[in-house]
N, C-alpha and C. Protein backbone atom coordinates (compact mmCIF):
# COMPACT_ATOMS: atom_id res chain seq x y z
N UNK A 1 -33.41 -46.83 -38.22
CA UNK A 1 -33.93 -48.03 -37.60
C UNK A 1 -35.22 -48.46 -38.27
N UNK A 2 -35.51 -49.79 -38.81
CA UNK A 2 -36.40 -50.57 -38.89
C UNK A 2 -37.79 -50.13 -37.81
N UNK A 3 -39.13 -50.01 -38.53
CA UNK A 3 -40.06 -49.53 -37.45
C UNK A 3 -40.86 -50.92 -37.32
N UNK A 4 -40.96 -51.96 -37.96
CA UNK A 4 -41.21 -53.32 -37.55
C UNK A 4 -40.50 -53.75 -36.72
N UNK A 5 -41.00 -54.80 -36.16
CA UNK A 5 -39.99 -55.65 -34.84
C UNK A 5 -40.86 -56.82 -35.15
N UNK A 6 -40.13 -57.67 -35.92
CA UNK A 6 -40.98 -59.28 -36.37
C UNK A 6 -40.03 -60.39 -35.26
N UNK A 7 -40.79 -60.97 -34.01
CA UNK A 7 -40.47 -61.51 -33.13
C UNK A 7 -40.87 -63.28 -33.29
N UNK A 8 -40.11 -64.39 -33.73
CA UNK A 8 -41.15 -65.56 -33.70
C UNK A 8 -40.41 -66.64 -33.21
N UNK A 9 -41.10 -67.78 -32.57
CA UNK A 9 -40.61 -69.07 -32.22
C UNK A 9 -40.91 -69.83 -33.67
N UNK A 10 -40.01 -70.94 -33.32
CA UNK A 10 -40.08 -71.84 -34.51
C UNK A 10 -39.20 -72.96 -34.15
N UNK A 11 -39.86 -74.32 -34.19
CA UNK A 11 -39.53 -75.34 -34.02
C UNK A 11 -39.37 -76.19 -34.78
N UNK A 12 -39.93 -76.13 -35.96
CA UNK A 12 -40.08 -76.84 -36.82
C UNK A 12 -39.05 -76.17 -38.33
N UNK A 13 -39.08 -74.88 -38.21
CA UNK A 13 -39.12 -73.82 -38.91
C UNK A 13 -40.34 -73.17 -40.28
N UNK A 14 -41.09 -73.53 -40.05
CA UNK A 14 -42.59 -73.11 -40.72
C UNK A 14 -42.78 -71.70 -40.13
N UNK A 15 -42.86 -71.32 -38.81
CA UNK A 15 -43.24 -69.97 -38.45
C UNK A 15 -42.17 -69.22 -38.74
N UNK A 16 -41.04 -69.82 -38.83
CA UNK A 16 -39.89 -68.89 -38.89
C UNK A 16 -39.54 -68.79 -40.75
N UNK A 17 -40.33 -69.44 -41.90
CA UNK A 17 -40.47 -68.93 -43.55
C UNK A 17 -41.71 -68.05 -43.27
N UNK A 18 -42.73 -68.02 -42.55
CA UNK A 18 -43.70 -66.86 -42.78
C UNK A 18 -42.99 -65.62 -42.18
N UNK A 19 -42.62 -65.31 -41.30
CA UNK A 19 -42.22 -64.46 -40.51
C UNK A 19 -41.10 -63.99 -41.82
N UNK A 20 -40.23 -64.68 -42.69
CA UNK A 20 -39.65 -63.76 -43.33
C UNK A 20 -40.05 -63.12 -44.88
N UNK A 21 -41.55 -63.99 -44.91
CA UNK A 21 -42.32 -63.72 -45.95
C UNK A 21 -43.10 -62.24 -45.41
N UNK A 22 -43.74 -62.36 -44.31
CA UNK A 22 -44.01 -61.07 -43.48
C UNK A 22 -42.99 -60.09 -44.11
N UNK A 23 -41.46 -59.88 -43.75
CA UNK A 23 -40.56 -58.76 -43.78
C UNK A 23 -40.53 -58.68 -45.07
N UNK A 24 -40.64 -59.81 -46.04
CA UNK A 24 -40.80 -59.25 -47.63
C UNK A 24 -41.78 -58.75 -48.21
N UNK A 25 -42.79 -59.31 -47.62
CA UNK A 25 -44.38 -58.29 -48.03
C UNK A 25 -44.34 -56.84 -47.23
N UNK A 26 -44.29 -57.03 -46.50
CA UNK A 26 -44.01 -55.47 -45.41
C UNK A 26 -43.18 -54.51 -45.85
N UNK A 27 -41.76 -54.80 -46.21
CA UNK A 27 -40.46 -54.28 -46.72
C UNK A 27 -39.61 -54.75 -45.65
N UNK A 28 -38.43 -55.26 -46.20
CA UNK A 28 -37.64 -55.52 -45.74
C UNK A 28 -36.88 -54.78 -45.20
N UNK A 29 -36.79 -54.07 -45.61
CA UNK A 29 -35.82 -52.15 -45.22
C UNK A 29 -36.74 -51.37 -44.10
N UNK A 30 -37.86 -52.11 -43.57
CA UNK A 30 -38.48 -51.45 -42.62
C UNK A 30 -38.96 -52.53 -41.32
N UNK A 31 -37.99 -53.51 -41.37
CA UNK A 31 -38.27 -54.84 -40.29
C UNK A 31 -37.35 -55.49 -40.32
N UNK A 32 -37.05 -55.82 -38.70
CA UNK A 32 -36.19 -56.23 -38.42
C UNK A 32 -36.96 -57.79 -38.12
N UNK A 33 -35.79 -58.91 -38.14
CA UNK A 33 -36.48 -60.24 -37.84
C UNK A 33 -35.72 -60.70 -36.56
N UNK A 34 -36.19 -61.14 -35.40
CA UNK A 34 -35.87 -61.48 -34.31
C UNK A 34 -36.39 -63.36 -34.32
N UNK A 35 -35.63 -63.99 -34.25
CA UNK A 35 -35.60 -65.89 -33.98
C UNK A 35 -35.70 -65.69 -32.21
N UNK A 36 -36.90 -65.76 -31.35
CA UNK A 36 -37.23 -65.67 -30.36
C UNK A 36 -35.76 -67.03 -29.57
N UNK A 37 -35.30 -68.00 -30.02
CA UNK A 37 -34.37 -68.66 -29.45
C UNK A 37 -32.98 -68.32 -29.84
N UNK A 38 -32.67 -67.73 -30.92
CA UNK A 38 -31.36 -67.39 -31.30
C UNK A 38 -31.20 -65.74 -30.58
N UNK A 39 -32.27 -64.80 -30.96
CA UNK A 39 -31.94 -63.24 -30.94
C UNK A 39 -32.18 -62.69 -30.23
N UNK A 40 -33.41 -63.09 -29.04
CA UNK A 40 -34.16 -62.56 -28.28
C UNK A 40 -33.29 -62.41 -27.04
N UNK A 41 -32.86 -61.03 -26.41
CA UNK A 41 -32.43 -60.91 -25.25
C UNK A 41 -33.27 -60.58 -23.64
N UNK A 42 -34.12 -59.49 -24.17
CA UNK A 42 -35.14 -58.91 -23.24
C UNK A 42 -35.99 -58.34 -23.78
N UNK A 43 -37.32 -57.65 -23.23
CA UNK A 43 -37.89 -56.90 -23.59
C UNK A 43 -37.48 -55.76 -24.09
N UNK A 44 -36.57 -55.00 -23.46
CA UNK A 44 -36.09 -53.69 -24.32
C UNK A 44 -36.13 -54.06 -26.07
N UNK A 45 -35.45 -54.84 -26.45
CA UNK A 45 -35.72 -55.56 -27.70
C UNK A 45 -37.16 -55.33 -28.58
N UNK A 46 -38.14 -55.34 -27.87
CA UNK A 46 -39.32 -55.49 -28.05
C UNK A 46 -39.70 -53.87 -28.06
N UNK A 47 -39.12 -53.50 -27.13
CA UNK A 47 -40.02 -52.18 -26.48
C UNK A 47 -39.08 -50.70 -27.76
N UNK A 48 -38.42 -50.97 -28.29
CA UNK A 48 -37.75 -50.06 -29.28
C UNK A 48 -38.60 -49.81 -30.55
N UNK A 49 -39.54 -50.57 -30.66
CA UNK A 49 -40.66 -50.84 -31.67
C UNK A 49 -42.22 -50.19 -31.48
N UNK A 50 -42.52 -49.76 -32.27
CA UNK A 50 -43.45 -49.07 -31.91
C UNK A 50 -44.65 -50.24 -32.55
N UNK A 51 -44.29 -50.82 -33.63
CA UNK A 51 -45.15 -51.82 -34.22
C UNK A 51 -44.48 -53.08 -34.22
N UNK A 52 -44.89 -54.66 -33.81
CA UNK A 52 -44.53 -55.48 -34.00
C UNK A 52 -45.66 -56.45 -34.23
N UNK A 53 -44.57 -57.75 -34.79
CA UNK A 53 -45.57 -58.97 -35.31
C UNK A 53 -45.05 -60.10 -34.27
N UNK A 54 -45.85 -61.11 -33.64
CA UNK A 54 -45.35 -62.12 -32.85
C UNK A 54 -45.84 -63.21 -33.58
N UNK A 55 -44.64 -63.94 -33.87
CA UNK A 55 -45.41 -65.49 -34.24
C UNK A 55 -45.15 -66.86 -33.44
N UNK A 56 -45.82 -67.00 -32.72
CA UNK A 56 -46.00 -68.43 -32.56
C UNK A 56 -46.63 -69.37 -33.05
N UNK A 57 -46.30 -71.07 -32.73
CA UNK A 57 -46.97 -72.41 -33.40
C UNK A 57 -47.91 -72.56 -31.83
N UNK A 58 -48.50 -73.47 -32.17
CA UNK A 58 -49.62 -73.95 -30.88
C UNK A 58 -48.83 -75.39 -30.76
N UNK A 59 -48.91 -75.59 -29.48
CA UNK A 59 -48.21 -77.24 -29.35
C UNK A 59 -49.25 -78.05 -28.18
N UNK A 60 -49.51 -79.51 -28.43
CA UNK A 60 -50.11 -79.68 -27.30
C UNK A 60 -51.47 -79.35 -27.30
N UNK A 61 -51.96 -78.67 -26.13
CA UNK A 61 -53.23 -78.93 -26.07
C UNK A 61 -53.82 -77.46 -25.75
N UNK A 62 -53.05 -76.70 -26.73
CA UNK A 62 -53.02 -75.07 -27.10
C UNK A 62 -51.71 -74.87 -26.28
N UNK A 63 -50.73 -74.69 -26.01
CA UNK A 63 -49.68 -74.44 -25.47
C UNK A 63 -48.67 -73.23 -26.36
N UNK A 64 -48.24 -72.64 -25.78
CA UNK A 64 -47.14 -71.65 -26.89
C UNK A 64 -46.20 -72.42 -26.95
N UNK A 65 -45.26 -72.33 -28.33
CA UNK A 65 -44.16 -72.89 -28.90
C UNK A 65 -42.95 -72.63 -27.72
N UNK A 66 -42.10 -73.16 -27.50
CA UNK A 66 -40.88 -73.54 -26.85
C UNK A 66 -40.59 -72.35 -26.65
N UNK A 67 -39.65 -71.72 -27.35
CA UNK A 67 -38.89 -70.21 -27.30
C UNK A 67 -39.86 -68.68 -26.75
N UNK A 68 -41.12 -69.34 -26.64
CA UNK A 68 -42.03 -68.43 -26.24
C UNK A 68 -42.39 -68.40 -24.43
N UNK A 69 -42.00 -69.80 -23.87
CA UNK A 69 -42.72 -70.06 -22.64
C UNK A 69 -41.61 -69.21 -21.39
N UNK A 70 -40.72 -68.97 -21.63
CA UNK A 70 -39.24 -68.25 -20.82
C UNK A 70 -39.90 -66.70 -20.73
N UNK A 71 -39.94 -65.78 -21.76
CA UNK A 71 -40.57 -64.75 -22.21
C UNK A 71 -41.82 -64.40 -21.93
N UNK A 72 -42.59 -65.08 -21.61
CA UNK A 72 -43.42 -64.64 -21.49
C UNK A 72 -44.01 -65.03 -19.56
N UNK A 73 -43.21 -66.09 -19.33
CA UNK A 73 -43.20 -66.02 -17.34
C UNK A 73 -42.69 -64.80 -17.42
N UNK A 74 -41.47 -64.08 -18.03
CA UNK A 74 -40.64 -63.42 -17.60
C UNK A 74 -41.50 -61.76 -17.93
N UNK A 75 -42.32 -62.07 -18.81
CA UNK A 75 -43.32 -60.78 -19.32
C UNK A 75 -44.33 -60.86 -17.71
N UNK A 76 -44.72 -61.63 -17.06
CA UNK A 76 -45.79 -61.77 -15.63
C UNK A 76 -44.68 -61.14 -15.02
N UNK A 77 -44.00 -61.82 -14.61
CA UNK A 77 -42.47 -61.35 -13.35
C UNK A 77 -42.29 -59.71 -13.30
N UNK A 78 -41.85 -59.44 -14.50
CA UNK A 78 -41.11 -57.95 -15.13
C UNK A 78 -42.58 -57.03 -14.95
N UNK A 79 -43.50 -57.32 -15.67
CA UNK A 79 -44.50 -56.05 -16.31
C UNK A 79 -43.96 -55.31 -16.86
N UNK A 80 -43.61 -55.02 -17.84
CA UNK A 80 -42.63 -54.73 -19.05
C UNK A 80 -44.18 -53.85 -19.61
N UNK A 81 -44.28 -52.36 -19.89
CA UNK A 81 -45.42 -51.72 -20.09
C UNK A 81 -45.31 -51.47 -21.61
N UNK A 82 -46.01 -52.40 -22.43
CA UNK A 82 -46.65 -52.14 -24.03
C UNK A 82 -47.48 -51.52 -24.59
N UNK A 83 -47.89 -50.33 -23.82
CA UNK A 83 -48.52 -49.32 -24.22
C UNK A 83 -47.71 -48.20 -25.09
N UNK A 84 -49.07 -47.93 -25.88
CA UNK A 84 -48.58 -47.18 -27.49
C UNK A 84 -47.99 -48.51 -28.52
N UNK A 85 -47.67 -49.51 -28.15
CA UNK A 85 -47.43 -50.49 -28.97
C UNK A 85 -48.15 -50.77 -29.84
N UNK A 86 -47.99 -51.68 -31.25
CA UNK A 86 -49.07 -51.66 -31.67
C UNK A 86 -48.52 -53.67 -32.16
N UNK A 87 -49.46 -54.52 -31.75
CA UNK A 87 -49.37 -55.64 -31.99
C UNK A 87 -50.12 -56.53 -32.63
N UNK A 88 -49.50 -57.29 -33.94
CA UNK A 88 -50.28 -58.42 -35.00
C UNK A 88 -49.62 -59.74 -34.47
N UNK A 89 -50.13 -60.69 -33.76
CA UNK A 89 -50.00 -62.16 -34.33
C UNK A 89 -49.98 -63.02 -35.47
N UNK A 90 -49.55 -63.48 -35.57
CA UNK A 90 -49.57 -65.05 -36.43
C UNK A 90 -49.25 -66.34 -35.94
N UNK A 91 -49.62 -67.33 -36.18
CA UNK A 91 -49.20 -68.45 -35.64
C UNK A 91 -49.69 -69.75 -36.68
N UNK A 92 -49.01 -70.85 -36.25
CA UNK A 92 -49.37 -71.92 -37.59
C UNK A 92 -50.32 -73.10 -36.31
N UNK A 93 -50.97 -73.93 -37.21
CA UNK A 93 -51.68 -75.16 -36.37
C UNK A 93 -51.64 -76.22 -37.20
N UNK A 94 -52.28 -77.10 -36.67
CA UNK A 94 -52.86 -78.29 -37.16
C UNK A 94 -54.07 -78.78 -36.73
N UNK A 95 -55.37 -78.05 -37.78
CA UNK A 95 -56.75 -78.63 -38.25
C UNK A 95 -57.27 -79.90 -37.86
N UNK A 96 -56.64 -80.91 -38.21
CA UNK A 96 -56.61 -82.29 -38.03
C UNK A 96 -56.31 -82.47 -37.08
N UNK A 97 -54.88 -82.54 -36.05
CA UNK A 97 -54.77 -83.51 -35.14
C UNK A 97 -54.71 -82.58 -33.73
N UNK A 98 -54.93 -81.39 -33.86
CA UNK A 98 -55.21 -80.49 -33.03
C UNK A 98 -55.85 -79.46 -33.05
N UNK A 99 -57.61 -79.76 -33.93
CA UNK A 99 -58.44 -79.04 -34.02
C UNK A 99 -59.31 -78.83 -32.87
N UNK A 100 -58.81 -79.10 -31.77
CA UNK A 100 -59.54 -78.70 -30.35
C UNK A 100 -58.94 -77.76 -29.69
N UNK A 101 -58.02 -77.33 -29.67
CA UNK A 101 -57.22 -76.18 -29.57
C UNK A 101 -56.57 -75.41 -30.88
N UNK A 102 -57.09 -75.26 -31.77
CA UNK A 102 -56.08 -74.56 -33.06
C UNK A 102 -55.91 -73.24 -32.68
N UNK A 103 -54.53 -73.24 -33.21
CA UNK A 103 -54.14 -71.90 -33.00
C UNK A 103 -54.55 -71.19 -31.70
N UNK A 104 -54.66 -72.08 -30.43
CA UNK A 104 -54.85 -71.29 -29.22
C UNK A 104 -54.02 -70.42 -28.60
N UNK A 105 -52.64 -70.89 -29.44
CA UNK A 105 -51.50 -69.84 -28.64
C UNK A 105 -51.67 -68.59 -28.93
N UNK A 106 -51.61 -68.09 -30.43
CA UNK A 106 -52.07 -66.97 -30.55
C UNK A 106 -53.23 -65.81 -28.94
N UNK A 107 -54.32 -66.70 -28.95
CA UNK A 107 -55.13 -66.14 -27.66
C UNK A 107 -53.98 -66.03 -26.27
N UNK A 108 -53.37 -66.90 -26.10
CA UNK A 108 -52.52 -66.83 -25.36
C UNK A 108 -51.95 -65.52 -24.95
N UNK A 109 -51.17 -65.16 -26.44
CA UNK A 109 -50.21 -64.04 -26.70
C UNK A 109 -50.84 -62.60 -26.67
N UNK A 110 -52.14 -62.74 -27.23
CA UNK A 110 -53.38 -61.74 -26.94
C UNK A 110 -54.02 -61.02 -25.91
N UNK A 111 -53.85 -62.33 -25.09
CA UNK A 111 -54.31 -61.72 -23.56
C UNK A 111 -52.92 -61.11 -22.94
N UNK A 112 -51.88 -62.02 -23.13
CA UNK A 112 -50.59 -61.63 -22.02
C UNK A 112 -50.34 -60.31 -22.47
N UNK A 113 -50.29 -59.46 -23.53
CA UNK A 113 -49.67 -58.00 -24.28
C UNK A 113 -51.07 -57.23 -24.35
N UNK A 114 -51.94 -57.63 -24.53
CA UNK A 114 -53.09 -56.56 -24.35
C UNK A 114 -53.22 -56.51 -22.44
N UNK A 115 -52.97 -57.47 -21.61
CA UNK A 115 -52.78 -56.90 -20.62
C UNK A 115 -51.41 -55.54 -19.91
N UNK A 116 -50.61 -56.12 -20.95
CA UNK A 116 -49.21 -55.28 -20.91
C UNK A 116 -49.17 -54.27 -21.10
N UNK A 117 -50.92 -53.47 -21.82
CA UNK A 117 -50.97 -52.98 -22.52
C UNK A 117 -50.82 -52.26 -24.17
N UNK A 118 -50.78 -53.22 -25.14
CA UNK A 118 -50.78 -53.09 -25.95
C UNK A 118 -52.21 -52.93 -26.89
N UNK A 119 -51.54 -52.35 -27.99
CA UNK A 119 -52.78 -52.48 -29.00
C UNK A 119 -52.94 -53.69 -29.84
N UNK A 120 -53.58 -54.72 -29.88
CA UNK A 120 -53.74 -55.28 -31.01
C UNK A 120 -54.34 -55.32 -32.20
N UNK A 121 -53.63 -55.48 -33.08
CA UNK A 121 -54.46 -55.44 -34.45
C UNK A 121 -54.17 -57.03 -35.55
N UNK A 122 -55.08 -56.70 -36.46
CA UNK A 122 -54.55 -57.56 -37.49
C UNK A 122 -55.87 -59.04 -37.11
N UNK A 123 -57.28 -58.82 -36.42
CA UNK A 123 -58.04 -59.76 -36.33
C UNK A 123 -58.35 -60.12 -38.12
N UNK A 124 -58.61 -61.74 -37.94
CA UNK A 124 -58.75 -61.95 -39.70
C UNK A 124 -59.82 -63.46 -39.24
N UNK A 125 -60.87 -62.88 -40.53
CA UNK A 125 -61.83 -63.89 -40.29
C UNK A 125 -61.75 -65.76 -40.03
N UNK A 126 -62.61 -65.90 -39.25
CA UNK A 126 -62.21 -67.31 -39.28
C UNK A 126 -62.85 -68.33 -40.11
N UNK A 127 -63.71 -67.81 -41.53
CA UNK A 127 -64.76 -68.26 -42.58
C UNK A 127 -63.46 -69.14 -43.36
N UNK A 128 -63.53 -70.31 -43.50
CA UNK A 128 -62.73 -71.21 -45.06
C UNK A 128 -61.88 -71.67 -43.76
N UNK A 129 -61.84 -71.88 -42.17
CA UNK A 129 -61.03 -72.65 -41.41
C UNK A 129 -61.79 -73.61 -40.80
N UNK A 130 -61.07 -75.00 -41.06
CA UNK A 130 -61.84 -75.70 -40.21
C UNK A 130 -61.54 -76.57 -38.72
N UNK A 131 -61.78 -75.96 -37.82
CA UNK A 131 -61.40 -76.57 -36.24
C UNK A 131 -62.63 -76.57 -35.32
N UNK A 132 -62.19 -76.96 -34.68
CA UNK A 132 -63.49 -77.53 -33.44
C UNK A 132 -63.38 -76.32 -32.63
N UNK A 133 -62.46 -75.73 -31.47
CA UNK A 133 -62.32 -74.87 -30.75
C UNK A 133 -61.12 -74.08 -31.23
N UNK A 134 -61.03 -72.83 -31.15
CA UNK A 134 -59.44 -72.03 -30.49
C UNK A 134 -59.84 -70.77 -29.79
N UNK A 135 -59.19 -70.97 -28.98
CA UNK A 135 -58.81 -70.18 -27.81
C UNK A 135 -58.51 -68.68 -28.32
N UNK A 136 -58.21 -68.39 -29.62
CA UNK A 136 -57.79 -67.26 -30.21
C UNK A 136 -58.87 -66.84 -30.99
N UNK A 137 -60.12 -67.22 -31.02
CA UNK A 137 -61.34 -66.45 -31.37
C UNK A 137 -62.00 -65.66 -30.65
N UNK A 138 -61.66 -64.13 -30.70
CA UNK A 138 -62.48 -62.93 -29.87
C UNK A 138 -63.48 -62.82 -30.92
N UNK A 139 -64.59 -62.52 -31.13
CA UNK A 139 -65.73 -61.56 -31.65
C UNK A 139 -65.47 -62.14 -32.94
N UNK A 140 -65.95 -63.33 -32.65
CA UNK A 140 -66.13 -64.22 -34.03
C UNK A 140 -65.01 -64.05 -35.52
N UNK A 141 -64.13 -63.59 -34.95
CA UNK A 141 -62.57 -63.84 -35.28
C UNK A 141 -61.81 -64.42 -34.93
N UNK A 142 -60.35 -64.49 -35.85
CA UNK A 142 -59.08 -64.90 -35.22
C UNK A 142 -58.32 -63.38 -34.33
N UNK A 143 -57.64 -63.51 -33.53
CA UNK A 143 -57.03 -62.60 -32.99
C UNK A 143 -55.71 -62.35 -33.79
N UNK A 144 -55.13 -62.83 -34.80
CA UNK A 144 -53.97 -62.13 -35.86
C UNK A 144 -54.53 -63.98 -36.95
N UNK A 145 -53.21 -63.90 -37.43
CA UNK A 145 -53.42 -64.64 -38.71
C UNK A 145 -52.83 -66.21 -38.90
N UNK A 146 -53.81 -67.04 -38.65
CA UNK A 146 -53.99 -68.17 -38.40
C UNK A 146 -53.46 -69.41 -39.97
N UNK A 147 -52.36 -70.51 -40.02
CA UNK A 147 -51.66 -70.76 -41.15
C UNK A 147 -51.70 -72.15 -40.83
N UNK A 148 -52.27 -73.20 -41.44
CA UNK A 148 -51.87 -74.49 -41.44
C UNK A 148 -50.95 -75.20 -42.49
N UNK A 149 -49.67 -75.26 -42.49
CA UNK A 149 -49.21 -75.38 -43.57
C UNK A 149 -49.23 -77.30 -43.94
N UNK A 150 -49.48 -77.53 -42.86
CA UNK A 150 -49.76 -79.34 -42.96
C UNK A 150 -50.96 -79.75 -43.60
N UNK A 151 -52.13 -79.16 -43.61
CA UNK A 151 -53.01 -79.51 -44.07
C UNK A 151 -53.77 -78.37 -45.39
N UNK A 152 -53.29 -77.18 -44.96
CA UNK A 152 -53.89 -76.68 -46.47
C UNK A 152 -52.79 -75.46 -46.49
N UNK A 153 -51.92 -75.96 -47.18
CA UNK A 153 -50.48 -75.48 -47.40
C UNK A 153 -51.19 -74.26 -48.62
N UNK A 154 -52.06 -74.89 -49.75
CA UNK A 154 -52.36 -73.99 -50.66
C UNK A 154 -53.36 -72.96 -50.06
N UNK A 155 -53.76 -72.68 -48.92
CA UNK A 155 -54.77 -71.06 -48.47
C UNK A 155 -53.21 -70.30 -48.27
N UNK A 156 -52.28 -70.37 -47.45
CA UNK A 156 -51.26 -69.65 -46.76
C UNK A 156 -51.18 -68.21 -47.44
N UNK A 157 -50.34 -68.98 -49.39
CA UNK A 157 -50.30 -67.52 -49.53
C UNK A 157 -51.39 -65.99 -49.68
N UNK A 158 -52.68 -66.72 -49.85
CA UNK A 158 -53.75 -65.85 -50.39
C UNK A 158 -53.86 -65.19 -48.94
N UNK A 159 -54.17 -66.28 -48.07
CA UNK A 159 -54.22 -65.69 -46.86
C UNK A 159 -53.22 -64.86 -45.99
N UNK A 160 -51.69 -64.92 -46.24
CA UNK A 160 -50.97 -64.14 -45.73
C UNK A 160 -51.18 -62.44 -46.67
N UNK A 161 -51.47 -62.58 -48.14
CA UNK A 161 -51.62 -61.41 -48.73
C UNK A 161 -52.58 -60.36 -48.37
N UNK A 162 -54.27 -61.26 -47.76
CA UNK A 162 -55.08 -60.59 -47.51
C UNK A 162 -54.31 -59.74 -45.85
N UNK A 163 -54.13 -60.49 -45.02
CA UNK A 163 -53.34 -59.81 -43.59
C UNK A 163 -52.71 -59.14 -43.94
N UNK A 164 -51.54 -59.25 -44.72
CA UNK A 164 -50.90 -58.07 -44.68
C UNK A 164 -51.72 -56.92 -45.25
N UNK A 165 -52.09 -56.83 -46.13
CA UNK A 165 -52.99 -55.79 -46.38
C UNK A 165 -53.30 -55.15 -45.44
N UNK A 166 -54.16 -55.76 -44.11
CA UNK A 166 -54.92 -55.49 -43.03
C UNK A 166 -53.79 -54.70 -42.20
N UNK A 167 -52.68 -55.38 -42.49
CA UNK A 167 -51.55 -54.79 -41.69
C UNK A 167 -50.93 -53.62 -42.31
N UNK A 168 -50.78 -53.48 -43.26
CA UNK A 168 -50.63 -52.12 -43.71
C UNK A 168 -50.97 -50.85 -43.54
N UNK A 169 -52.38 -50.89 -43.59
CA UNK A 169 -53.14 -49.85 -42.77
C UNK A 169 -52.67 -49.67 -41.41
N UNK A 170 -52.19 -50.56 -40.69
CA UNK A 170 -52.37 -50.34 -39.27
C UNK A 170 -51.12 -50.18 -39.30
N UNK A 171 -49.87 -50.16 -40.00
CA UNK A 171 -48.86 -50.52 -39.33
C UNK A 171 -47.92 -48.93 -40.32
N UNK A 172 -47.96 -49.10 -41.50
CA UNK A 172 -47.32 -47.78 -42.53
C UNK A 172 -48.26 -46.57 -42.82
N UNK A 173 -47.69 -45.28 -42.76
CA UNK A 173 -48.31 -43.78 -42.98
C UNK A 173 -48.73 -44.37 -44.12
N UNK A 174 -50.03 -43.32 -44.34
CA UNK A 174 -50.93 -43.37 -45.62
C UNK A 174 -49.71 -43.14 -46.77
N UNK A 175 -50.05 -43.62 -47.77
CA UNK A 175 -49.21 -43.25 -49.30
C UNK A 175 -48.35 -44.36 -49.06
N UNK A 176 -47.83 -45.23 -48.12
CA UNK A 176 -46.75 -46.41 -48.49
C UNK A 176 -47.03 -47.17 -48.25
């Protein structure tokens, strides 16, 4: 079994090419990819994983992406316990026309699984971004890894290379 569990909404399909850029930087032979509207059944899904990545888009006025809002009432309802888990975000925004909330979903997803108990990892600076507010800045960070592909399509890849890095450590035994 795959010890990743890469979980993402995607509406547009932008979160859903990072998310499989994720399983190719990561290894593919060690992550599984879950389409939160096509694959997602329940938490057990989730809970077979000892490490996972969640990606959501921000919609609105910080809102989580579509395929995320079912899942996660249903994460309050259930209490589904994510402890020993170990959890990275990502999510995409838009700078420009929703730089008052960027990337707030992410915070969203942060609070609901660190209450679930989980671990999160994978905070990545918020220096070279430019927004007014997000909701997903703890301790003068992002809470996982923040992607505008509408407005600065050319940071993505540098910036997905540096995260994963970050994720490596946290996520594969020393030596791989």
């Amino acid at each position: 079994m795959s010890n990743i569990g890469i979980f993402y909404g995607s509406s547009s399909g932008v979160t859903g090419k990072v998310a499989e850029k994720l399983a190719e930087l990561l290894g593919e032979d060690r992550c599984d990819l879950y389409n939160m509207e096509e694959d997602f059944v329940d938490f057990d899904d989730m809970l077979k994983y000892d490490h996972l990545l969640f990606g959501c888009s921000t919609w609105g006025s910080g809102e989580v992406q579509n395929d995320w809002r079912d899942p996660l009432l249903d994460l309050d309802n259930e209490k589904p316990d994510f402890s020993g888990k170990t959890i990275a975000l990502f999510g995409a925004g838009d700078y420009k026309a929703h730089g008052e909330q960027f990337v707030s979903a992410l915070g969203v997803l942060y609070d609901k699984f660190k209450a679930r108990g989980a671990t999160l990892v994978g905070a990545f600076p918020t220096d070279g971004y430019t927004y007014e507010y997000s909701f997903a800045v703890r301790d003068e960070k992002f809470v996982g890894l923040p992607f505008d592909k509408i407005n600065e399509a050319g940071k993505t890849k540098e910036r997905l290379e540096r995260w994963v890095a970050i994720l490596k450590e946290e996520f594969l035994p020393a030596g791989e």
